[in-house]
PDB file of N, CA and C in Angstrom:
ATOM      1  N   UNK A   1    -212.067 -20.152 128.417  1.00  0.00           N
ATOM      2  CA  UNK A   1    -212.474 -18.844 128.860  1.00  0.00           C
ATOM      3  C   UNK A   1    -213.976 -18.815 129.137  1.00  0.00           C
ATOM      4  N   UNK A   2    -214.634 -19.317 128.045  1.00  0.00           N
ATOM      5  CA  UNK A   2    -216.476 -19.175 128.424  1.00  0.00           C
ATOM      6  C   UNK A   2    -216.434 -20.322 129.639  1.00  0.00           C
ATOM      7  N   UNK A   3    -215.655 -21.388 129.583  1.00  0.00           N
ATOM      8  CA  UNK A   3    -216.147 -22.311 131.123  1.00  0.00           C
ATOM      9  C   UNK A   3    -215.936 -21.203 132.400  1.00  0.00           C
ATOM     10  N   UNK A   4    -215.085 -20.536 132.170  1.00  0.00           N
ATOM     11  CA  UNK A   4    -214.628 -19.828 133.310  1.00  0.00           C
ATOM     12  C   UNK A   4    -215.943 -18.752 134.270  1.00  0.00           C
ATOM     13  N   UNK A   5    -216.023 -18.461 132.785  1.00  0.00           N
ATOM     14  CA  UNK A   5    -216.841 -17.266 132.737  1.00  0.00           C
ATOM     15  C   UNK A   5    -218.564 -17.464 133.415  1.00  0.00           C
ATOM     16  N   UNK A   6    -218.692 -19.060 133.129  1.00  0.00           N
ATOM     17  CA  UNK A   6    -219.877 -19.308 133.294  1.00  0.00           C
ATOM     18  C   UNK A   6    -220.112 -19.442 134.677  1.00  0.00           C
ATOM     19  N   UNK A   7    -219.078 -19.875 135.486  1.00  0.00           N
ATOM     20  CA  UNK A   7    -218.840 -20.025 136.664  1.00  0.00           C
ATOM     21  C   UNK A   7    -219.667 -18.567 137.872  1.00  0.00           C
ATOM     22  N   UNK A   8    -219.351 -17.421 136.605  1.00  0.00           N
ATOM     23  CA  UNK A   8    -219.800 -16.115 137.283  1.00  0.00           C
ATOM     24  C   UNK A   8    -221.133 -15.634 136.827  1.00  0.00           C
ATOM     25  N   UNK A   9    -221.449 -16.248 135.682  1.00  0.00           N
ATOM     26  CA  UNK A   9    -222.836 -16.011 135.136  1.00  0.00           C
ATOM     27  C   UNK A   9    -223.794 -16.302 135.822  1.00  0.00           C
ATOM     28  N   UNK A  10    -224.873 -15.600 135.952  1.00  0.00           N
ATOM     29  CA  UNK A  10    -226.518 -15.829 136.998  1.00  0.00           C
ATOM     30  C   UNK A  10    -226.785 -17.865 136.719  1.00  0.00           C
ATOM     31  N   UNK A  11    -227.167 -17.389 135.332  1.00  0.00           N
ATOM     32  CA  UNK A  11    -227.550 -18.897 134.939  1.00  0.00           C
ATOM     33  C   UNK A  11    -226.340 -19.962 135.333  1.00  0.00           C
ATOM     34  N   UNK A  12    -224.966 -19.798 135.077  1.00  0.00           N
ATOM     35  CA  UNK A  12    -224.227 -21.084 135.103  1.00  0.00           C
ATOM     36  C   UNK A  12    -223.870 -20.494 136.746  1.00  0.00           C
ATOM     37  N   UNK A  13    -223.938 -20.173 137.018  1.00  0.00           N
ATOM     38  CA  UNK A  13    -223.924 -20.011 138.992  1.00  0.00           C
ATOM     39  C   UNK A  13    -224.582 -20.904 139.452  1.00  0.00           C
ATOM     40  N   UNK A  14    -226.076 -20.564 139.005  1.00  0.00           N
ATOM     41  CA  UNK A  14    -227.060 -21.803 140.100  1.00  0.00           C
ATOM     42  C   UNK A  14    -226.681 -22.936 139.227  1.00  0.00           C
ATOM     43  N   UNK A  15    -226.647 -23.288 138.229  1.00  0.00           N
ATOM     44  CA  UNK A  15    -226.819 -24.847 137.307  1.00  0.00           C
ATOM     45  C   UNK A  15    -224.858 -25.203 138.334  1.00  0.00           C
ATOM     46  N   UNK A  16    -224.177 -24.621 137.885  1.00  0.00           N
ATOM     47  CA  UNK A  16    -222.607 -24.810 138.914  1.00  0.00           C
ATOM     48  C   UNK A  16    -223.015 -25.589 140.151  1.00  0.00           C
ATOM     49  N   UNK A  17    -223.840 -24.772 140.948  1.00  0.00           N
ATOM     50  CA  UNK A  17    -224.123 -24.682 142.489  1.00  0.00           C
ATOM     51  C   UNK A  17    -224.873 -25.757 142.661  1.00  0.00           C
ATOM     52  N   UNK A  18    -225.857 -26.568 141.770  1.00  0.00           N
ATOM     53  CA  UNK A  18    -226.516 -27.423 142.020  1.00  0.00           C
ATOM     54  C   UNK A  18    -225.613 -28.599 141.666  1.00  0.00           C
ATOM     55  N   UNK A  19    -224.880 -28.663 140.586  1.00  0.00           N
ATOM     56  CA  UNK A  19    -223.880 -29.833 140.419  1.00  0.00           C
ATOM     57  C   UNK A  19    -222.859 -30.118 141.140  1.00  0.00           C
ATOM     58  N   UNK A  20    -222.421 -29.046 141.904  1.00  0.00           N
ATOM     59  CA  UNK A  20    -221.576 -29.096 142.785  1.00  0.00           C
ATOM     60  C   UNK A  20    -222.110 -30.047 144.487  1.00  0.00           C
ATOM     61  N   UNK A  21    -223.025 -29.619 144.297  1.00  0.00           N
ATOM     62  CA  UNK A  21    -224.241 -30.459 145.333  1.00  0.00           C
ATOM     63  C   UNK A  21    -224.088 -31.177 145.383  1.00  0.00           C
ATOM     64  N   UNK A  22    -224.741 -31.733 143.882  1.00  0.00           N
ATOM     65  CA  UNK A  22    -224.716 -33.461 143.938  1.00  0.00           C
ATOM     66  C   UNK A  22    -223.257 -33.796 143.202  1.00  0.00           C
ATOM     67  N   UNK A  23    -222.013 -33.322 143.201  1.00  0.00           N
ATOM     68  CA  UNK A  23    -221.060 -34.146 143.007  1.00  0.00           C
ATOM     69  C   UNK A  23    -221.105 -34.685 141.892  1.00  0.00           C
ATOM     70  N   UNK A  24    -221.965 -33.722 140.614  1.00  0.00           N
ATOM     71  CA  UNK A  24    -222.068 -33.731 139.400  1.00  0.00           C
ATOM     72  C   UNK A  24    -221.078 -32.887 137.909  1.00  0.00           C
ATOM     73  N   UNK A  25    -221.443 -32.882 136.916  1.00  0.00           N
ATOM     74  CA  UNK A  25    -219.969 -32.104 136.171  1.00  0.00           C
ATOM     75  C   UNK A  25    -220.471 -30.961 135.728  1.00  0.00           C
ATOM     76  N   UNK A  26    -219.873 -29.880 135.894  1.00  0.00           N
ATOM     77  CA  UNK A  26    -220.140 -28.978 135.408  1.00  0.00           C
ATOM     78  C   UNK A  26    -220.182 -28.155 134.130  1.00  0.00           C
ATOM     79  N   UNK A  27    -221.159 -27.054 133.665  1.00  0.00           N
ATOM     80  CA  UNK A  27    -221.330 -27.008 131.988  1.00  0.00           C
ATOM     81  C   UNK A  27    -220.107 -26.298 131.958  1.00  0.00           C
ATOM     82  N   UNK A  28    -219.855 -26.902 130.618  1.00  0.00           N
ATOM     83  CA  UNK A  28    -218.580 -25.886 129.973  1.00  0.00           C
ATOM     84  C   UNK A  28    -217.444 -26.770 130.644  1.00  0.00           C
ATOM     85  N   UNK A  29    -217.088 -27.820 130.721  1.00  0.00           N
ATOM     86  CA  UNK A  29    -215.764 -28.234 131.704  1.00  0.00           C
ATOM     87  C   UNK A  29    -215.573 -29.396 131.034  1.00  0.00           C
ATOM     88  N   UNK A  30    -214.000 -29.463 130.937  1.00  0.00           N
ATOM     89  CA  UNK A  30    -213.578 -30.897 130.099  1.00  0.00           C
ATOM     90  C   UNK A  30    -213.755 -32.078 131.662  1.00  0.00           C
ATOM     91  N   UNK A  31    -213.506 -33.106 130.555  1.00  0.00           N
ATOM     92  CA  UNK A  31    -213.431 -34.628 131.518  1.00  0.00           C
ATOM     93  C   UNK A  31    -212.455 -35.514 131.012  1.00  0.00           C
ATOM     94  N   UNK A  32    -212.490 -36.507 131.286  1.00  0.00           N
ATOM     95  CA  UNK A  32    -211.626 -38.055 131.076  1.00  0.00           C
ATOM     96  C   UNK A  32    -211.726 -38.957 131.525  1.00  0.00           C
ATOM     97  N   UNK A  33    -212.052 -40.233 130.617  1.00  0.00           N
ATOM     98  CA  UNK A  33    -212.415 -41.059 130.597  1.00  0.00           C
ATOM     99  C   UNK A  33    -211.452 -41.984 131.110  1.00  0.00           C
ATOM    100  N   UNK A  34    -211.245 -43.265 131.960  1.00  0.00           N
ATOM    101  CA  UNK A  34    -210.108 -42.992 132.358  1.00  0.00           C
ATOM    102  C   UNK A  34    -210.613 -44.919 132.238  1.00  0.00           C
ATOM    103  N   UNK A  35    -210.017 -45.672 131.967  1.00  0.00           N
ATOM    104  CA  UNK A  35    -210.178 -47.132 131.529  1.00  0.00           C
ATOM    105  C   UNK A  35    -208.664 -47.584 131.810  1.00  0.00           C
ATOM    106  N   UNK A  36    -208.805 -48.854 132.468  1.00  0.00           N
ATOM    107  CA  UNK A  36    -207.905 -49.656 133.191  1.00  0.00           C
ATOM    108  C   UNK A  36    -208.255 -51.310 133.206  1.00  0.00           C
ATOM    109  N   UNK A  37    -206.948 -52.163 132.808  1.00  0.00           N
ATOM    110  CA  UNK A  37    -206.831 -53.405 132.857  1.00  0.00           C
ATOM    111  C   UNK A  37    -205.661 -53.946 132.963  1.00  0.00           C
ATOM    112  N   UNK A  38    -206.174 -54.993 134.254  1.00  0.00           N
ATOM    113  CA  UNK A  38    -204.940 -55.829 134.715  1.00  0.00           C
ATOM    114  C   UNK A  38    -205.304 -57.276 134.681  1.00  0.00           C
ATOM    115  N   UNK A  39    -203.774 -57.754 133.442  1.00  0.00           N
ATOM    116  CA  UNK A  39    -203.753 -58.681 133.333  1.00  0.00           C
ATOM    117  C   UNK A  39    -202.402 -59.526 134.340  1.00  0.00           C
ATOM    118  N   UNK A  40    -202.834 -61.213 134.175  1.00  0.00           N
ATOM    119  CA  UNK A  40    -201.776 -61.880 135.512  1.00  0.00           C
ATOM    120  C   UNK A  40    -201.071 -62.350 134.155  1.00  0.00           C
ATOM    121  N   UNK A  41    -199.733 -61.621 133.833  1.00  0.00           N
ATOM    122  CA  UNK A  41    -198.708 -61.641 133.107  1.00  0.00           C
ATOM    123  C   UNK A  41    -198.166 -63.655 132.479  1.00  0.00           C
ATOM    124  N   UNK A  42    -198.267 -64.020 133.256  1.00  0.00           N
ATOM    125  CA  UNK A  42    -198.069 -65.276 133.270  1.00  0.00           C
ATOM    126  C   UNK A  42    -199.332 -66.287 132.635  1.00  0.00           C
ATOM    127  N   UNK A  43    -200.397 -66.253 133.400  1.00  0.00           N
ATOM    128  CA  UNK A  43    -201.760 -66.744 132.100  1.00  0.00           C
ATOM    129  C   UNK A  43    -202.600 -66.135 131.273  1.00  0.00           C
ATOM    130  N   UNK A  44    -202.014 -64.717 131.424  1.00  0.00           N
ATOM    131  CA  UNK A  44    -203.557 -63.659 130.637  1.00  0.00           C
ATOM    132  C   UNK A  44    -204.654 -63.953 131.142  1.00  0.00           C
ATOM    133  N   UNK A  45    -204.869 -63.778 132.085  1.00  0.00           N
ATOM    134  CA  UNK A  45    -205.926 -63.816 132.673  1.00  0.00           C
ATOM    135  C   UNK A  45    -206.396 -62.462 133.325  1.00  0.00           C
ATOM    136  N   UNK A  46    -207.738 -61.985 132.386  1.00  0.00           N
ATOM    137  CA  UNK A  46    -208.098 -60.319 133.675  1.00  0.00           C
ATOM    138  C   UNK A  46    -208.231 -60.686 134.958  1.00  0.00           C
ATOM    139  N   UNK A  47    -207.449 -59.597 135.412  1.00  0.00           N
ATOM    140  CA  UNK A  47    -207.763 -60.322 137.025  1.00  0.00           C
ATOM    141  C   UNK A  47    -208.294 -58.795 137.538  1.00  0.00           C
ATOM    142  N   UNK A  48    -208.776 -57.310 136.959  1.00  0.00           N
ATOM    143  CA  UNK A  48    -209.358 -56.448 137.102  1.00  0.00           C
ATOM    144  C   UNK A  48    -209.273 -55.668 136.400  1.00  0.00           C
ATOM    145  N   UNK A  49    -210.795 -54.858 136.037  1.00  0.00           N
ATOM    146  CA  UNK A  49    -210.937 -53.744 135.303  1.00  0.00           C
ATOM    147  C   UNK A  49    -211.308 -52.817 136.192  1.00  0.00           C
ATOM    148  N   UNK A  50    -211.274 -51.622 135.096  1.00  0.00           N
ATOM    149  CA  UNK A  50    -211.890 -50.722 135.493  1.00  0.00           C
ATOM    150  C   UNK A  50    -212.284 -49.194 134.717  1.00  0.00           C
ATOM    151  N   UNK A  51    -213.125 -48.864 134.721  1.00  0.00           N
ATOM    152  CA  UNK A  51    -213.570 -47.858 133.746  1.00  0.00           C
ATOM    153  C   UNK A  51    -214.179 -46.648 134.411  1.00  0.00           C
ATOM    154  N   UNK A  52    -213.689 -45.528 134.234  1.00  0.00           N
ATOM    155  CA  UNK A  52    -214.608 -44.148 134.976  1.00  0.00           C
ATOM    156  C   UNK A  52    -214.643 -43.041 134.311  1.00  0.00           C
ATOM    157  N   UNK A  53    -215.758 -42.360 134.245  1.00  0.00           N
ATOM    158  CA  UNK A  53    -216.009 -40.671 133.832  1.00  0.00           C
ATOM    159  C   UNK A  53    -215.352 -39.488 135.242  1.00  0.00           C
ATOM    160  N   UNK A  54    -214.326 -39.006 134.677  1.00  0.00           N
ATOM    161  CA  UNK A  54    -213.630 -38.263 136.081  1.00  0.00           C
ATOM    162  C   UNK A  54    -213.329 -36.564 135.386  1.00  0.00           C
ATOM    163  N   UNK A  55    -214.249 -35.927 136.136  1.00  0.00           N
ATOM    164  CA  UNK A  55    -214.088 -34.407 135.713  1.00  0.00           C
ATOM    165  C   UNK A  55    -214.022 -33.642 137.111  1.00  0.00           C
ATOM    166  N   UNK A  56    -213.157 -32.574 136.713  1.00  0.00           N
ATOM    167  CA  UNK A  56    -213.264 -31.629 138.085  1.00  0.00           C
ATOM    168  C   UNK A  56    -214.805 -31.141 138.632  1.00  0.00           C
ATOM    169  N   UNK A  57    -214.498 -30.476 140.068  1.00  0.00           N
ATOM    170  CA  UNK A  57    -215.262 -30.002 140.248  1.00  0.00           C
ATOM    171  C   UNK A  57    -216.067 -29.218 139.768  1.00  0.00           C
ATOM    172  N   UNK A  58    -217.203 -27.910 139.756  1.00  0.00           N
ATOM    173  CA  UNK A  58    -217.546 -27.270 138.627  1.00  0.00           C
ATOM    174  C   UNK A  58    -217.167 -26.287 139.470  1.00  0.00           C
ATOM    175  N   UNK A  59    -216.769 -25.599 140.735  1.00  0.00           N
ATOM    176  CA  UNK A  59    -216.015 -24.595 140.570  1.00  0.00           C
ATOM    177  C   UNK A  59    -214.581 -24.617 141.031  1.00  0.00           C
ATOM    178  N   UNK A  60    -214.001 -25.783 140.308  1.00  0.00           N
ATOM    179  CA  UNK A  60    -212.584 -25.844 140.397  1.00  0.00           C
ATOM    180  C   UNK A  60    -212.147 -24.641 139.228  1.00  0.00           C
ATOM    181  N   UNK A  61    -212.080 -23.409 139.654  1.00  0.00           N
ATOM    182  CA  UNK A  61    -211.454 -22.336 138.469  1.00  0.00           C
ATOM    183  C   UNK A  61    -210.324 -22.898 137.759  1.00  0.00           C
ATOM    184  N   UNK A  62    -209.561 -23.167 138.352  1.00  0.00           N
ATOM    185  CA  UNK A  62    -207.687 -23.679 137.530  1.00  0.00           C
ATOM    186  C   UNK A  62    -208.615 -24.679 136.738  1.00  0.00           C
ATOM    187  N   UNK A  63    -209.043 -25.711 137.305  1.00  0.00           N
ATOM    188  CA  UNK A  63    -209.828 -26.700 135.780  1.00  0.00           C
ATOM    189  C   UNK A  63    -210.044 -26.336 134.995  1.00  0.00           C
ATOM    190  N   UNK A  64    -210.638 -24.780 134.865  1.00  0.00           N
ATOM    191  CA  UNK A  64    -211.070 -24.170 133.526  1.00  0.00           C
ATOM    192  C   UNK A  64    -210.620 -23.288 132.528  1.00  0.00           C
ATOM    193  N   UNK A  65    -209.080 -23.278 133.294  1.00  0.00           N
ATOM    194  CA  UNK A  65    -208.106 -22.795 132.563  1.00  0.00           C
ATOM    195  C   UNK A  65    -207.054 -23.220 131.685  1.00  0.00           C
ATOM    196  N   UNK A  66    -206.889 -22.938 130.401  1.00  0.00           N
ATOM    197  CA  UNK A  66    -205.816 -23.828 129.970  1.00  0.00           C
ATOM    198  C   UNK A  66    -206.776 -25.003 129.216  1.00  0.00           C
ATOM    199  N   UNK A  67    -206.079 -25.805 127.836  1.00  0.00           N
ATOM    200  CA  UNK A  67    -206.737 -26.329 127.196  1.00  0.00           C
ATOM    201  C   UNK A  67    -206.838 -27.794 127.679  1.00  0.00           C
ATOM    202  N   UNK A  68    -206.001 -28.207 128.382  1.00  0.00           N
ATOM    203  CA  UNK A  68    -206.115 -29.921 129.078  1.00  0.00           C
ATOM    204  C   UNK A  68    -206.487 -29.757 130.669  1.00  0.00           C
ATOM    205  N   UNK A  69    -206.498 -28.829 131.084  1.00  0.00           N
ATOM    206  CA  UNK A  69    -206.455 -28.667 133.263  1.00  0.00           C
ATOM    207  C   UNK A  69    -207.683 -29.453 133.312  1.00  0.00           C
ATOM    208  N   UNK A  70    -208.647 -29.485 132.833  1.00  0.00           N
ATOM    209  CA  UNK A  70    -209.906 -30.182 133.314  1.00  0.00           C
ATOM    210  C   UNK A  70    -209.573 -32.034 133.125  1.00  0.00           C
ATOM    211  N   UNK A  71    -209.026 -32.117 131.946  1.00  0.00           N
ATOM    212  CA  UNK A  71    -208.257 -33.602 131.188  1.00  0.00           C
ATOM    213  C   UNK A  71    -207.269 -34.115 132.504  1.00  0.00           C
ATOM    214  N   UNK A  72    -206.494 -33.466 132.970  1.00  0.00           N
ATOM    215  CA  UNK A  72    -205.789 -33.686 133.626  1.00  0.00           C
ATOM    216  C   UNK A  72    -206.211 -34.237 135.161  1.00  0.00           C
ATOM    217  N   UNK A  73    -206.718 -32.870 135.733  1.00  0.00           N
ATOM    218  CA  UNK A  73    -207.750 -33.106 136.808  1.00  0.00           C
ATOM    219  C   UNK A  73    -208.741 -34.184 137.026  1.00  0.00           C
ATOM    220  N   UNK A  74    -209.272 -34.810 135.661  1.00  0.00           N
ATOM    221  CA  UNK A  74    -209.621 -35.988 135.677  1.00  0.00           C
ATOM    222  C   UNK A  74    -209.007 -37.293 135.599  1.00  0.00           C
ATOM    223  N   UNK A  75    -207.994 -37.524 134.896  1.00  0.00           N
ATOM    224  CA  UNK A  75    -206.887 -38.337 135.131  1.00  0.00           C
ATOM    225  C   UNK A  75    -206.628 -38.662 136.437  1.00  0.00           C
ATOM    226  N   UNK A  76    -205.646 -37.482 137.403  1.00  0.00           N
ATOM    227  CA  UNK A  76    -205.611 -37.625 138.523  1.00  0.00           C
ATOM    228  C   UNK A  76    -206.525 -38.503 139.048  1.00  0.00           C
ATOM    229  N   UNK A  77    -207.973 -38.274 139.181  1.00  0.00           N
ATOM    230  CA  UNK A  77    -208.850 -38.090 140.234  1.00  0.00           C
ATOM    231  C   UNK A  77    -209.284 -39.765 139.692  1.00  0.00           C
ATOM    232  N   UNK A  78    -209.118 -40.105 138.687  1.00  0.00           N
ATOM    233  CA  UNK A  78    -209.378 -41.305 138.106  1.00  0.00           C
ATOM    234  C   UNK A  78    -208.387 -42.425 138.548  1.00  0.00           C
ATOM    235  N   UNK A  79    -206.776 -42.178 138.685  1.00  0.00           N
ATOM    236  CA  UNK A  79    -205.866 -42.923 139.510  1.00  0.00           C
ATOM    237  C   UNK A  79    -205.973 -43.252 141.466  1.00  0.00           C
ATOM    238  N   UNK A  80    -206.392 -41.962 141.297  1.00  0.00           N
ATOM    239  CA  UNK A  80    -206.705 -42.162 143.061  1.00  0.00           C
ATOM    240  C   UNK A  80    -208.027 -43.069 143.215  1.00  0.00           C
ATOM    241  N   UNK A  81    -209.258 -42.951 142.302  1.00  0.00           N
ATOM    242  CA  UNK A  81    -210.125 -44.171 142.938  1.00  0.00           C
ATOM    243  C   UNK A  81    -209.475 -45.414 141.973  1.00  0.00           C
ATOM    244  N   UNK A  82    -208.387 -45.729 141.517  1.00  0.00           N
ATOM    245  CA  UNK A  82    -208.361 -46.867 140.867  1.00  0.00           C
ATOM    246  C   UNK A  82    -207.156 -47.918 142.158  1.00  0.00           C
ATOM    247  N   UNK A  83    -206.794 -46.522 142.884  1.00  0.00           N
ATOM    248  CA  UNK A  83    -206.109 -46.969 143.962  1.00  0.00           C
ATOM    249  C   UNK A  83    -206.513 -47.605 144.956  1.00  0.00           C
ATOM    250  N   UNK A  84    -207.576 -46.388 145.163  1.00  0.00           N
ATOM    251  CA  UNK A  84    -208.743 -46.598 146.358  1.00  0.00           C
ATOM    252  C   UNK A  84    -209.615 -48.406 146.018  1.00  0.00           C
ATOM    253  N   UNK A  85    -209.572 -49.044 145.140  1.00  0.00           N
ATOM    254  CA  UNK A  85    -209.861 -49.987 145.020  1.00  0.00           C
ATOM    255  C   UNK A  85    -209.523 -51.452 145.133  1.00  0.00           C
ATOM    256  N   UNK A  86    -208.216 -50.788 145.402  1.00  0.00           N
ATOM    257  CA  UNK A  86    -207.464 -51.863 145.732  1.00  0.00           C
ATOM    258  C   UNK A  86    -207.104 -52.081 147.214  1.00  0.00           C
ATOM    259  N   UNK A  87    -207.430 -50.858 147.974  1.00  0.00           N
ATOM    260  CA  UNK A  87    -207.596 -51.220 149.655  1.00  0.00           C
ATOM    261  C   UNK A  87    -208.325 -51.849 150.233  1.00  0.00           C
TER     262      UNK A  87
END
Protein backbone atom coordinates (compact mmCIF):
# COMPACT_ATOMS: atom_id res chain seq x y z
CA UNK A 1 0.00 0.00 0.00
CA UNK A 2 2.77 2.76 1.01
CA UNK A 3 4.72 1.54 -2.45
CA UNK A 4 1.60 2.43 -4.12
CA UNK A 5 1.03 5.41 -2.51
CA UNK A 6 4.43 6.76 -3.07
CA UNK A 7 3.98 6.56 -6.63
CA UNK A 8 1.44 9.69 -6.01
CA UNK A 9 3.47 11.45 -3.43
CA UNK A 10 5.38 14.94 -4.52
CA UNK A 11 8.64 13.39 -3.21
CA UNK A 12 8.29 9.64 -4.52
CA UNK A 13 6.83 11.17 -7.97
CA UNK A 14 10.04 12.91 -8.97
CA UNK A 15 12.58 10.17 -7.18
CA UNK A 16 9.78 7.43 -9.41
CA UNK A 17 10.22 9.73 -12.51
CA UNK A 18 13.88 9.89 -12.39
CA UNK A 19 14.32 6.02 -11.96
CA UNK A 20 12.07 5.37 -14.40
CA UNK A 21 14.49 7.41 -16.73
CA UNK A 22 17.28 5.66 -16.13
CA UNK A 23 15.67 2.19 -16.05
CA UNK A 24 16.36 2.12 -12.35
CA UNK A 25 14.16 0.46 -9.21
CA UNK A 26 11.90 2.13 -7.62
CA UNK A 27 11.48 3.14 -3.65
CA UNK A 28 9.13 1.06 -1.90
CA UNK A 29 9.04 -1.92 -4.65
CA UNK A 30 9.95 -5.58 -4.22
CA UNK A 31 12.62 -7.38 -6.59
CA UNK A 32 14.23 -10.84 -7.39
CA UNK A 33 17.12 -12.07 -7.61
CA UNK A 34 17.02 -14.41 -10.19
CA UNK A 35 20.38 -16.94 -10.50
CA UNK A 36 20.77 -19.62 -13.14
CA UNK A 37 23.08 -22.66 -14.01
CA UNK A 38 23.60 -24.93 -16.74
CA UNK A 39 25.25 -27.87 -16.40
CA UNK A 40 26.29 -30.55 -19.66
CA UNK A 41 24.49 -33.49 -17.83
CA UNK A 42 26.91 -35.99 -19.07
CA UNK A 43 30.46 -34.32 -17.73
CA UNK A 44 29.31 -31.63 -15.21
CA UNK A 45 30.67 -29.29 -16.78
CA UNK A 46 29.16 -25.34 -16.42
CA UNK A 47 28.59 -24.61 -19.65
CA UNK A 48 26.54 -21.17 -18.42
CA UNK A 49 25.60 -18.96 -15.72
CA UNK A 50 23.80 -16.47 -14.93
CA UNK A 51 22.79 -14.08 -12.22
CA UNK A 52 20.40 -10.82 -12.21
CA UNK A 53 18.67 -8.12 -9.96
CA UNK A 54 15.08 -7.92 -11.85
CA UNK A 55 12.39 -5.50 -10.39
CA UNK A 56 9.45 -3.86 -12.04
CA UNK A 57 9.17 -0.76 -13.31
CA UNK A 58 8.62 2.06 -10.66
CA UNK A 59 5.38 2.96 -12.04
CA UNK A 60 4.26 -0.43 -12.80
CA UNK A 61 1.04 0.10 -10.22
CA UNK A 62 -0.12 -3.84 -10.33
CA UNK A 63 3.74 -4.41 -9.12
CA UNK A 64 2.78 -2.70 -6.09
CA UNK A 65 -0.01 -4.49 -5.31
CA UNK A 66 -0.32 -7.61 -3.52
CA UNK A 67 2.50 -9.14 -1.40
CA UNK A 68 4.71 -11.08 -4.26
CA UNK A 69 3.48 -8.87 -7.83
CA UNK A 70 6.78 -7.05 -7.70
CA UNK A 71 8.67 -10.88 -6.88
CA UNK A 72 6.95 -12.11 -9.63
CA UNK A 73 7.36 -9.32 -12.16
CA UNK A 74 10.88 -9.84 -11.54
CA UNK A 75 11.09 -13.44 -12.12
CA UNK A 76 9.38 -13.01 -15.36
CA UNK A 77 11.55 -10.27 -16.56
CA UNK A 78 14.62 -12.31 -15.31
CA UNK A 79 13.57 -15.51 -17.67
CA UNK A 80 13.09 -13.38 -20.69
CA UNK A 81 16.78 -11.91 -20.53
CA UNK A 82 18.03 -15.41 -19.59
CA UNK A 83 16.38 -16.28 -22.94
CA UNK A 84 17.45 -13.33 -24.66
CA UNK A 85 20.93 -14.78 -24.11
CA UNK A 86 20.84 -17.47 -25.70
CA UNK A 87 19.99 -15.84 -29.22
Amino acid sequence: MLGTLSRFDMAGAVYNGVQTARDGEGSLTGSAIYAVEIFDAATSKLLSAFVTKQYPSPYDIKASVGPLAAAEIGIDKGADALVAQFK
